[in-house]
PDB file of N, CA and C in Angstrom:
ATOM      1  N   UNK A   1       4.082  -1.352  21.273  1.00  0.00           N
ATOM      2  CA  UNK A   1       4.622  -1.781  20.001  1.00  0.00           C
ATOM      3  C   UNK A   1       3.835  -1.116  18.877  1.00  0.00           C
ATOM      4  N   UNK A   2       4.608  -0.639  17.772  1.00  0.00           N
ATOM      5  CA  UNK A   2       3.534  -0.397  16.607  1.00  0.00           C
ATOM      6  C   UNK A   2       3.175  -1.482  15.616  1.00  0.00           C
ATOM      7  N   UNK A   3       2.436  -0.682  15.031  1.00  0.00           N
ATOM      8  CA  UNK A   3       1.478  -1.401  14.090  1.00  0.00           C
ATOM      9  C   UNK A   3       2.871  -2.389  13.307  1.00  0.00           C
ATOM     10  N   UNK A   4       3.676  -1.336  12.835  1.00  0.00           N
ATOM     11  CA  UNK A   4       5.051  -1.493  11.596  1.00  0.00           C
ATOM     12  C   UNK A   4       5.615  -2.712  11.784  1.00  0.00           C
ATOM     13  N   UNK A   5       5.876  -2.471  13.358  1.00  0.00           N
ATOM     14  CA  UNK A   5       7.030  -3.911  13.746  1.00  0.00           C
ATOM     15  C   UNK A   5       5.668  -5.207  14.112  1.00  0.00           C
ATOM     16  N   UNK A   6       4.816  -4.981  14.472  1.00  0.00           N
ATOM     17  CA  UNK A   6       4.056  -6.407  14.378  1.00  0.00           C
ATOM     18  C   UNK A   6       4.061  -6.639  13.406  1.00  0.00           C
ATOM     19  N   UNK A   7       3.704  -5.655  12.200  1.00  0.00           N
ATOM     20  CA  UNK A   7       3.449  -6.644  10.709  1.00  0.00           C
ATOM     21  C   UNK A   7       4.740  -7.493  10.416  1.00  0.00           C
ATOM     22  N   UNK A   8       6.026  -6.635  11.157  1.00  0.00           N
ATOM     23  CA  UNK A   8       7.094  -7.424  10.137  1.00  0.00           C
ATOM     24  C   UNK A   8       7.336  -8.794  10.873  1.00  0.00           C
ATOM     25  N   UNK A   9       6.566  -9.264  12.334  1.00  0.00           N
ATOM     26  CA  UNK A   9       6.664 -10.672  12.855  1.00  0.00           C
ATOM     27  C   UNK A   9       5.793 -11.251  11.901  1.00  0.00           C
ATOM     28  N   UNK A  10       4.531 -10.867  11.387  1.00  0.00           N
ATOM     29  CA  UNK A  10       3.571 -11.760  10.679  1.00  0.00           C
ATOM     30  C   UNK A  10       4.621 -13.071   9.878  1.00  0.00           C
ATOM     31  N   UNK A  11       4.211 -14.698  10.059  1.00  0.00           N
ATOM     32  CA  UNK A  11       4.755 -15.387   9.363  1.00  0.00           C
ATOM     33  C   UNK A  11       4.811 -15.006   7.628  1.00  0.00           C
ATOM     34  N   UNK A  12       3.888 -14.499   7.100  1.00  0.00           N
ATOM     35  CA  UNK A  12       3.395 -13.995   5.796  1.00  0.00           C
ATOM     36  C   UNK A  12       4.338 -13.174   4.831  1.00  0.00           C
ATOM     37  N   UNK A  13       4.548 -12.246   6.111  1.00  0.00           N
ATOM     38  CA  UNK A  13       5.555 -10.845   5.622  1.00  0.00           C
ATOM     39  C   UNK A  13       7.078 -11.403   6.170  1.00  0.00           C
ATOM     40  N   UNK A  14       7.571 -12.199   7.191  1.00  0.00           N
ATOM     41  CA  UNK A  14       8.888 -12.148   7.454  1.00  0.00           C
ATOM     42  C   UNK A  14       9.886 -11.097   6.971  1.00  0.00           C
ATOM     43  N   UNK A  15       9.546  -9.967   8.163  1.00  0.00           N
ATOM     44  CA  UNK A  15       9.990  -8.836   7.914  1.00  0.00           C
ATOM     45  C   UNK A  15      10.230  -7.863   7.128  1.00  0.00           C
ATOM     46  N   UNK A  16       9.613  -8.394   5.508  1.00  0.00           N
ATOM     47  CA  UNK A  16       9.618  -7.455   4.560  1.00  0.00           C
ATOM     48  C   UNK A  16       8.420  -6.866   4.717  1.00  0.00           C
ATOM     49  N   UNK A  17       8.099  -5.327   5.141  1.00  0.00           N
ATOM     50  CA  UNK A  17       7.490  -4.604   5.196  1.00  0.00           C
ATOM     51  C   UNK A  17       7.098  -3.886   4.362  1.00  0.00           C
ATOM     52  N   UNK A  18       6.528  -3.434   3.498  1.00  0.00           N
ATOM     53  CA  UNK A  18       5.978  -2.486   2.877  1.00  0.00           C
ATOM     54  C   UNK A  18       5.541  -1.109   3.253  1.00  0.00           C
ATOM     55  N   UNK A  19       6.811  -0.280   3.061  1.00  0.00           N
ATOM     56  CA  UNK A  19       6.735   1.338   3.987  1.00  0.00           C
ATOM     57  C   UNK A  19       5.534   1.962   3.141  1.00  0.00           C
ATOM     58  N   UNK A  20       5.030   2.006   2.022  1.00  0.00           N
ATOM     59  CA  UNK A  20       4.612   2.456   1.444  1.00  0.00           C
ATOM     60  C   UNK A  20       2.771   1.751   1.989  1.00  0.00           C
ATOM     61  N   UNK A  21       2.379   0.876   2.334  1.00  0.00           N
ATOM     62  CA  UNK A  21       1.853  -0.283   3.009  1.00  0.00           C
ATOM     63  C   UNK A  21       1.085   0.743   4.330  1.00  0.00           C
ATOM     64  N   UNK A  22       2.340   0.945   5.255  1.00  0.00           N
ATOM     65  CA  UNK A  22       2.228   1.202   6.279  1.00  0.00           C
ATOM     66  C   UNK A  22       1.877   2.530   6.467  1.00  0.00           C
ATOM     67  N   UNK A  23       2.455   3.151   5.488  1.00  0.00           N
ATOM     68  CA  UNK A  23       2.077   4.537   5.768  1.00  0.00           C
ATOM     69  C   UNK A  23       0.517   4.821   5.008  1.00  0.00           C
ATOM     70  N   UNK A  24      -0.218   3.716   3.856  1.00  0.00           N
ATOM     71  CA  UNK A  24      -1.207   4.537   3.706  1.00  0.00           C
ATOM     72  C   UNK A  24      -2.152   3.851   5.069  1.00  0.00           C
ATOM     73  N   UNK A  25      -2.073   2.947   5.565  1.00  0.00           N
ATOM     74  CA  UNK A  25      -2.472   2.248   6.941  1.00  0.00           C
ATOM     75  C   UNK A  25      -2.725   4.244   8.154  1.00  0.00           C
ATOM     76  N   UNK A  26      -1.999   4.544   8.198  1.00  0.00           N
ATOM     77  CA  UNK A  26      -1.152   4.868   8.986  1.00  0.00           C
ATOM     78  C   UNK A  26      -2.817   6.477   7.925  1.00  0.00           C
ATOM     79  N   UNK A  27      -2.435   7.179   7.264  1.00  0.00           N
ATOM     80  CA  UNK A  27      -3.120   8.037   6.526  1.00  0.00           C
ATOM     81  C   UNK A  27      -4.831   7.738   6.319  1.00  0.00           C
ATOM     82  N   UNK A  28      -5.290   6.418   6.631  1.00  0.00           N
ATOM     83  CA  UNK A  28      -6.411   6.083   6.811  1.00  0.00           C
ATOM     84  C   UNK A  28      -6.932   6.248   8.226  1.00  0.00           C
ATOM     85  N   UNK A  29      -6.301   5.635   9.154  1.00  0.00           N
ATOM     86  CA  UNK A  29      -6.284   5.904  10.261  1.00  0.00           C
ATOM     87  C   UNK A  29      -6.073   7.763  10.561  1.00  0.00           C
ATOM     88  N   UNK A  30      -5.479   8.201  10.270  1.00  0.00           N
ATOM     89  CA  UNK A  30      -5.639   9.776  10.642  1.00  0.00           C
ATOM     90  C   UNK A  30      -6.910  10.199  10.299  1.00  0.00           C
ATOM     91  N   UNK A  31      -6.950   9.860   8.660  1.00  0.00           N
ATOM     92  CA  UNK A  31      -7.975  10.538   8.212  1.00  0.00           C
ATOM     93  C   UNK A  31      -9.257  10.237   8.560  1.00  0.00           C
ATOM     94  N   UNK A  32      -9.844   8.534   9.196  1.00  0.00           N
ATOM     95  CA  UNK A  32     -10.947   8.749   9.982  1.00  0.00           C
ATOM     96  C   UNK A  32     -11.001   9.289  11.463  1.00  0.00           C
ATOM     97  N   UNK A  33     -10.131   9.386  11.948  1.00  0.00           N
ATOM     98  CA  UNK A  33      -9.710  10.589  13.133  1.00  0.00           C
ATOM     99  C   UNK A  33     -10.215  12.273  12.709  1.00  0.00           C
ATOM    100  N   UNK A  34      -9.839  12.659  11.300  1.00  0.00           N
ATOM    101  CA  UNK A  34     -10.103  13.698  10.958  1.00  0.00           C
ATOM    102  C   UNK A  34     -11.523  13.968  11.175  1.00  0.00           C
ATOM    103  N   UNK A  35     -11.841  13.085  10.311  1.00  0.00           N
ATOM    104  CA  UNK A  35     -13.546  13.196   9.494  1.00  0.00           C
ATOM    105  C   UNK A  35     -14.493  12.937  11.011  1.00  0.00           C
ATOM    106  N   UNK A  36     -13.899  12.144  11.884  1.00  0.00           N
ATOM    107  CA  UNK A  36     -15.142  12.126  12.998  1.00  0.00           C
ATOM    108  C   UNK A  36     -14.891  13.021  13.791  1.00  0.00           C
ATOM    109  N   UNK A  37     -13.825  14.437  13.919  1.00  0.00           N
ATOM    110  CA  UNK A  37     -13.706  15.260  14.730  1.00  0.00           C
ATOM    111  C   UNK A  37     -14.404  16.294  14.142  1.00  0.00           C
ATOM    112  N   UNK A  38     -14.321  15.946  12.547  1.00  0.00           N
ATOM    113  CA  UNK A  38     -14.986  17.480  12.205  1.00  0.00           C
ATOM    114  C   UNK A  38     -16.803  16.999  12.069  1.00  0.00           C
ATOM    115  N   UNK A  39     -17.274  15.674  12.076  1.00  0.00           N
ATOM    116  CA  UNK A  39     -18.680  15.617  12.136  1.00  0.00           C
ATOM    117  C   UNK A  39     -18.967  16.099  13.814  1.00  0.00           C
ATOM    118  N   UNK A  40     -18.091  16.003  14.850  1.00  0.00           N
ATOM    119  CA  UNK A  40     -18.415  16.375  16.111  1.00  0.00           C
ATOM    120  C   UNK A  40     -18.312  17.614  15.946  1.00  0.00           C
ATOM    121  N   UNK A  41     -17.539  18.442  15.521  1.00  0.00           N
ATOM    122  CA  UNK A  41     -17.498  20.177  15.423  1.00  0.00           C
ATOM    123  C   UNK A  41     -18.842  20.616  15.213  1.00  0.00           C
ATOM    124  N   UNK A  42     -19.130  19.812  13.461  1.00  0.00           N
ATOM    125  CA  UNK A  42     -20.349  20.511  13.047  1.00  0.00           C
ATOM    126  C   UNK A  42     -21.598  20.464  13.846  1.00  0.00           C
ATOM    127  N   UNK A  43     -21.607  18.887  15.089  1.00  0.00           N
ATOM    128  CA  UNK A  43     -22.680  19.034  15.800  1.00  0.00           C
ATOM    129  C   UNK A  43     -22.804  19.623  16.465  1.00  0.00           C
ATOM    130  N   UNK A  44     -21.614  19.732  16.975  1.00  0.00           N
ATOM    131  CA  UNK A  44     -21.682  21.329  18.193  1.00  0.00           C
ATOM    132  C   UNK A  44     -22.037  22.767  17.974  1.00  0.00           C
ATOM    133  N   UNK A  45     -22.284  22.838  16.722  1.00  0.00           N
ATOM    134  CA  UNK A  45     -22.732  24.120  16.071  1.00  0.00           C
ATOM    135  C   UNK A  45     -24.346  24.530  16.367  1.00  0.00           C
ATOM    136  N   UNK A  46     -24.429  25.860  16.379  1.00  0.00           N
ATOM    137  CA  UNK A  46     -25.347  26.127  16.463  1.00  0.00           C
ATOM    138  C   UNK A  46     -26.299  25.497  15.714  1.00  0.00           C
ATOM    139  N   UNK A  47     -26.565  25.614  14.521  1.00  0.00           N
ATOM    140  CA  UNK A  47     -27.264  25.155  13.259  1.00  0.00           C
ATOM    141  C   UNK A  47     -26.927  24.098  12.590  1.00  0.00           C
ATOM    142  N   UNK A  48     -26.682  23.171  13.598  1.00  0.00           N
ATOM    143  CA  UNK A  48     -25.922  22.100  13.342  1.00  0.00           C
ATOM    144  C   UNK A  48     -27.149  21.320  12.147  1.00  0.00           C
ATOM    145  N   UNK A  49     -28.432  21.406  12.065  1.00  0.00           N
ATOM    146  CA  UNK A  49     -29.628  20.834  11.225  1.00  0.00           C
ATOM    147  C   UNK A  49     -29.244  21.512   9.709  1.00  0.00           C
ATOM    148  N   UNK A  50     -28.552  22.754   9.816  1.00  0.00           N
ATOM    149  CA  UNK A  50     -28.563  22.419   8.232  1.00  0.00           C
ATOM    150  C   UNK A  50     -26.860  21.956   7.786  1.00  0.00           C
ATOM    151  N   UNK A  51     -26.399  21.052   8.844  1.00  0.00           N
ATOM    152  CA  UNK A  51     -25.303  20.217   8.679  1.00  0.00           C
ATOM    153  C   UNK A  51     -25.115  19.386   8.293  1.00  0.00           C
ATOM    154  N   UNK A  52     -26.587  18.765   8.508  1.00  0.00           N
ATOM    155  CA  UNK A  52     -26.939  17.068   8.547  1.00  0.00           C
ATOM    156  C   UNK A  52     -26.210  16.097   7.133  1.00  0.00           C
ATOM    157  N   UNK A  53     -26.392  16.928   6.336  1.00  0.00           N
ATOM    158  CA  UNK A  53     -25.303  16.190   5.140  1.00  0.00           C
ATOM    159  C   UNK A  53     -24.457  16.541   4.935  1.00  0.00           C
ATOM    160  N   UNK A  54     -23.234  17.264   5.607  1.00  0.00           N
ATOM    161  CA  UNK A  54     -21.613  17.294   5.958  1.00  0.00           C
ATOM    162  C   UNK A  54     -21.376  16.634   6.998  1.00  0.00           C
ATOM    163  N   UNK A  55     -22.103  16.254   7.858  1.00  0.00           N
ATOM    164  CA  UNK A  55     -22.117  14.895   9.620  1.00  0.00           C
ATOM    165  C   UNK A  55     -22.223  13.787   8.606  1.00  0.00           C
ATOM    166  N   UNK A  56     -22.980  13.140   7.921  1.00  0.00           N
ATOM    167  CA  UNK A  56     -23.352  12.532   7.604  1.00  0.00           C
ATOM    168  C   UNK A  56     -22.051  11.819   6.538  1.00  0.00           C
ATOM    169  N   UNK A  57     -21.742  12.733   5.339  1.00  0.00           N
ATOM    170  CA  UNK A  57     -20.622  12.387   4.875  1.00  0.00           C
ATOM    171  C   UNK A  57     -18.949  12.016   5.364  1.00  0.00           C
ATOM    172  N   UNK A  58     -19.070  13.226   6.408  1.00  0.00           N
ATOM    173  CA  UNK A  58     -17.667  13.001   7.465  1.00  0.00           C
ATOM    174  C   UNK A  58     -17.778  11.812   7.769  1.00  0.00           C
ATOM    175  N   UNK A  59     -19.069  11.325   8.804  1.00  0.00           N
ATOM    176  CA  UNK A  59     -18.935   9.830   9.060  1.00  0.00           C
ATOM    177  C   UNK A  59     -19.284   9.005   8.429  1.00  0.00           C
ATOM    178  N   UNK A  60     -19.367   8.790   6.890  1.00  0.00           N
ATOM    179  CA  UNK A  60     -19.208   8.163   6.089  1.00  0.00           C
ATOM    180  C   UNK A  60     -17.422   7.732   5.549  1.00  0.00           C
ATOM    181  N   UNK A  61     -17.165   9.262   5.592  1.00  0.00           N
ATOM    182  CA  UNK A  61     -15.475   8.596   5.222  1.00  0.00           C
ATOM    183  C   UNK A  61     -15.113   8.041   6.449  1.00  0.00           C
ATOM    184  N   UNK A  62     -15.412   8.949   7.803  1.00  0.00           N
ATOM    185  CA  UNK A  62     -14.558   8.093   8.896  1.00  0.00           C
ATOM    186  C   UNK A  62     -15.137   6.424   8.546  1.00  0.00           C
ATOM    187  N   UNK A  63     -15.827   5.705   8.266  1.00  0.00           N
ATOM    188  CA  UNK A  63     -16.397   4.531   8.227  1.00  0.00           C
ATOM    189  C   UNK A  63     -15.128   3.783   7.185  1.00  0.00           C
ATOM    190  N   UNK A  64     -15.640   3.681   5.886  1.00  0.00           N
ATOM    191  CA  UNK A  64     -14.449   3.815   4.959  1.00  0.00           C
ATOM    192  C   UNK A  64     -12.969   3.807   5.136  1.00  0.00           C
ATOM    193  N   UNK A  65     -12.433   4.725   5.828  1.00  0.00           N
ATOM    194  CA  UNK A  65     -11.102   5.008   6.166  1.00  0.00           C
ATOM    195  C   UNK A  65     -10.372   4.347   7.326  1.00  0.00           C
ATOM    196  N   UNK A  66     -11.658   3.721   8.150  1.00  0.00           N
ATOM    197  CA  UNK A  66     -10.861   2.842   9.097  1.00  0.00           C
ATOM    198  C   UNK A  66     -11.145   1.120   8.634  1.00  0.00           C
ATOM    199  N   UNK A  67     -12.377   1.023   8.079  1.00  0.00           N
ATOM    200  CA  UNK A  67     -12.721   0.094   7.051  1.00  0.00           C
ATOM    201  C   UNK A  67     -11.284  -0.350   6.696  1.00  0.00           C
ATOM    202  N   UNK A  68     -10.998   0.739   5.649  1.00  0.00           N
ATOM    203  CA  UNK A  68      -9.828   0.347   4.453  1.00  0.00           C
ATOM    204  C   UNK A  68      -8.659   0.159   5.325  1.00  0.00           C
ATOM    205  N   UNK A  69      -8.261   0.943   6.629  1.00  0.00           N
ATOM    206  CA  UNK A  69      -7.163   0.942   7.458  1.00  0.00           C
ATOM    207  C   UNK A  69      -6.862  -0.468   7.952  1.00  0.00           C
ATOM    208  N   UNK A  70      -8.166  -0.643   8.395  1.00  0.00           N
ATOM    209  CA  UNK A  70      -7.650  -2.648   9.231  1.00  0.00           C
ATOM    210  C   UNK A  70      -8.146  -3.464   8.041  1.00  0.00           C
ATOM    211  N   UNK A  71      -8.631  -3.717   7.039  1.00  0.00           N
ATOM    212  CA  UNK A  71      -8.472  -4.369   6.145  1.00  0.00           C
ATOM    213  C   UNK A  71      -7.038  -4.581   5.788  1.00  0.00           C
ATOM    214  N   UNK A  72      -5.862  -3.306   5.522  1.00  0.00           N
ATOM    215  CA  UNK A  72      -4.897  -3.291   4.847  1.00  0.00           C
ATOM    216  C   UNK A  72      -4.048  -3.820   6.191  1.00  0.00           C
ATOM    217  N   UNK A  73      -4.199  -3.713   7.291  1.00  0.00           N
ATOM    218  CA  UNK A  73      -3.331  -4.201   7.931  1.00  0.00           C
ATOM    219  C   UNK A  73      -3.214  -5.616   8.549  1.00  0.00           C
ATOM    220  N   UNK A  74      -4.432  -6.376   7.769  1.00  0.00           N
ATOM    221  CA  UNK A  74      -3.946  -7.820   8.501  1.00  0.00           C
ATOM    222  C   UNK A  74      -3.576  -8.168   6.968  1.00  0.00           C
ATOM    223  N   UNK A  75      -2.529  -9.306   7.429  1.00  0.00           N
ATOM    224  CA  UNK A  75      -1.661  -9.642   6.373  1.00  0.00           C
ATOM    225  C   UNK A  75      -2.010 -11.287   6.001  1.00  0.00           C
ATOM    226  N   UNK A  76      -2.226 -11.652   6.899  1.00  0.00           N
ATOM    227  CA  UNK A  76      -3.154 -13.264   6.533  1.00  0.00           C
ATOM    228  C   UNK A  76      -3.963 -13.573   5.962  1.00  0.00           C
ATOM    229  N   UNK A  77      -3.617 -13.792   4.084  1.00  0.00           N
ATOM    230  CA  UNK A  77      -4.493 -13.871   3.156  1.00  0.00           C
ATOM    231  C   UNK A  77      -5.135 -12.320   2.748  1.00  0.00           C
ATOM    232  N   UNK A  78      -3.853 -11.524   2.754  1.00  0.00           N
ATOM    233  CA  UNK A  78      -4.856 -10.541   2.490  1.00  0.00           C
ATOM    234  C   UNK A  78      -5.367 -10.658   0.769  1.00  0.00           C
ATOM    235  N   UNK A  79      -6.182 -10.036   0.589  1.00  0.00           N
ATOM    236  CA  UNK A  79      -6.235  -9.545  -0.782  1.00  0.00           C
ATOM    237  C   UNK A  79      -5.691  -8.260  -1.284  1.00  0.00           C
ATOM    238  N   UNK A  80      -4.789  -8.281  -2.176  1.00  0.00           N
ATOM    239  CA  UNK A  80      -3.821  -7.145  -2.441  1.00  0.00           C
ATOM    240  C   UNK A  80      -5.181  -6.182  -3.463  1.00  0.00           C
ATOM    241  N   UNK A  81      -5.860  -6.781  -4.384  1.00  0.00           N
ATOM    242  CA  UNK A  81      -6.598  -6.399  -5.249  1.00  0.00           C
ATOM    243  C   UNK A  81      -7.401  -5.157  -4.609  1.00  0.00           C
ATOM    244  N   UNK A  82      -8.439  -5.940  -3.751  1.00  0.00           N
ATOM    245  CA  UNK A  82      -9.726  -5.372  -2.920  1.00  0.00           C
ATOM    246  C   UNK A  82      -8.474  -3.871  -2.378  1.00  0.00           C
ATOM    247  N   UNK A  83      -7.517  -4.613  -1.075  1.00  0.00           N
ATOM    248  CA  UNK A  83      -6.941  -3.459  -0.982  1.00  0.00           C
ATOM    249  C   UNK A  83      -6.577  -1.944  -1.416  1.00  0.00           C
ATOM    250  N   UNK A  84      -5.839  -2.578  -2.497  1.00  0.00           N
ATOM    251  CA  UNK A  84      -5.838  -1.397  -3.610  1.00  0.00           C
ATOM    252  C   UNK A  84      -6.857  -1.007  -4.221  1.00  0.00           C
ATOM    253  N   UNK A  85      -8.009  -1.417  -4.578  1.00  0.00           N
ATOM    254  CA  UNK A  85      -9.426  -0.714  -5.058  1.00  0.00           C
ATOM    255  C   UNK A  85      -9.711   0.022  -3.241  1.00  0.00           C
ATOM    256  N   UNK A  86      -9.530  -0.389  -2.427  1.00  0.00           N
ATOM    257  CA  UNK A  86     -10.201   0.491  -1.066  1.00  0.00           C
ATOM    258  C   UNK A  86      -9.413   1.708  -1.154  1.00  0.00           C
ATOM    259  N   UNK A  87      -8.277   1.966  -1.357  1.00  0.00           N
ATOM    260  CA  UNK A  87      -7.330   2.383  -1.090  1.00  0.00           C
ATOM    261  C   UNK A  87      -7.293   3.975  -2.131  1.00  0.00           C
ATOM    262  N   UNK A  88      -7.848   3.177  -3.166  1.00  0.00           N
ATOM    263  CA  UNK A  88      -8.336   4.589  -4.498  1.00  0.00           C
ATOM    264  C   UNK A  88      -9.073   5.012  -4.390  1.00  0.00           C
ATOM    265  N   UNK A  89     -10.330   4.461  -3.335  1.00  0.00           N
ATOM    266  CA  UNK A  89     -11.649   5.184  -3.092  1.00  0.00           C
ATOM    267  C   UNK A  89     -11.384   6.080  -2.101  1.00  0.00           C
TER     268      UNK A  89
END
């Protein structure tokens, strides 16, 4: 099952979904996928030591980006506010 159609069982949401919702869910989730493949690249590098603060930042957003990803996807009491401030960062 995806993420999409569980939210729309949530008692909260009764099927009104928010595509716009789901897809930045959905863009957080990639993007800490991104950021921890490319801090693994850079370790695999030769000179991976003068990397240490591009590893470091990558897995900082991956942190952040899945942070903001399951924050936005539970719907029980969410806070729309916090959301949207995670969401601009």
């Amino acid at each position: 099952m995806r993420a999409e159609e569980i939210i729309a069982t949530h008692p909260d949401v009764q099927g009104e979904v928010a595509q716009n919702l789901i897809a930045a869910i959905a863009e957080c989730l990639s993007c800490a996928q991104v950021c921890t493949s490319c801090a693994d690249a850079c370790l695999a590098e030769d000179h991976a030591e003068r990397l240490r603060q591009c590893i470091r930042l990558c897995l900082d957003c991956a942190d952040v980006c899945v942070a903001t990803g399951m924050t936005a996807t539970r719907r029980a009491g969410s806070n729309e506010e916090l959301i949207a401030e995670m969401l601009a960062v």
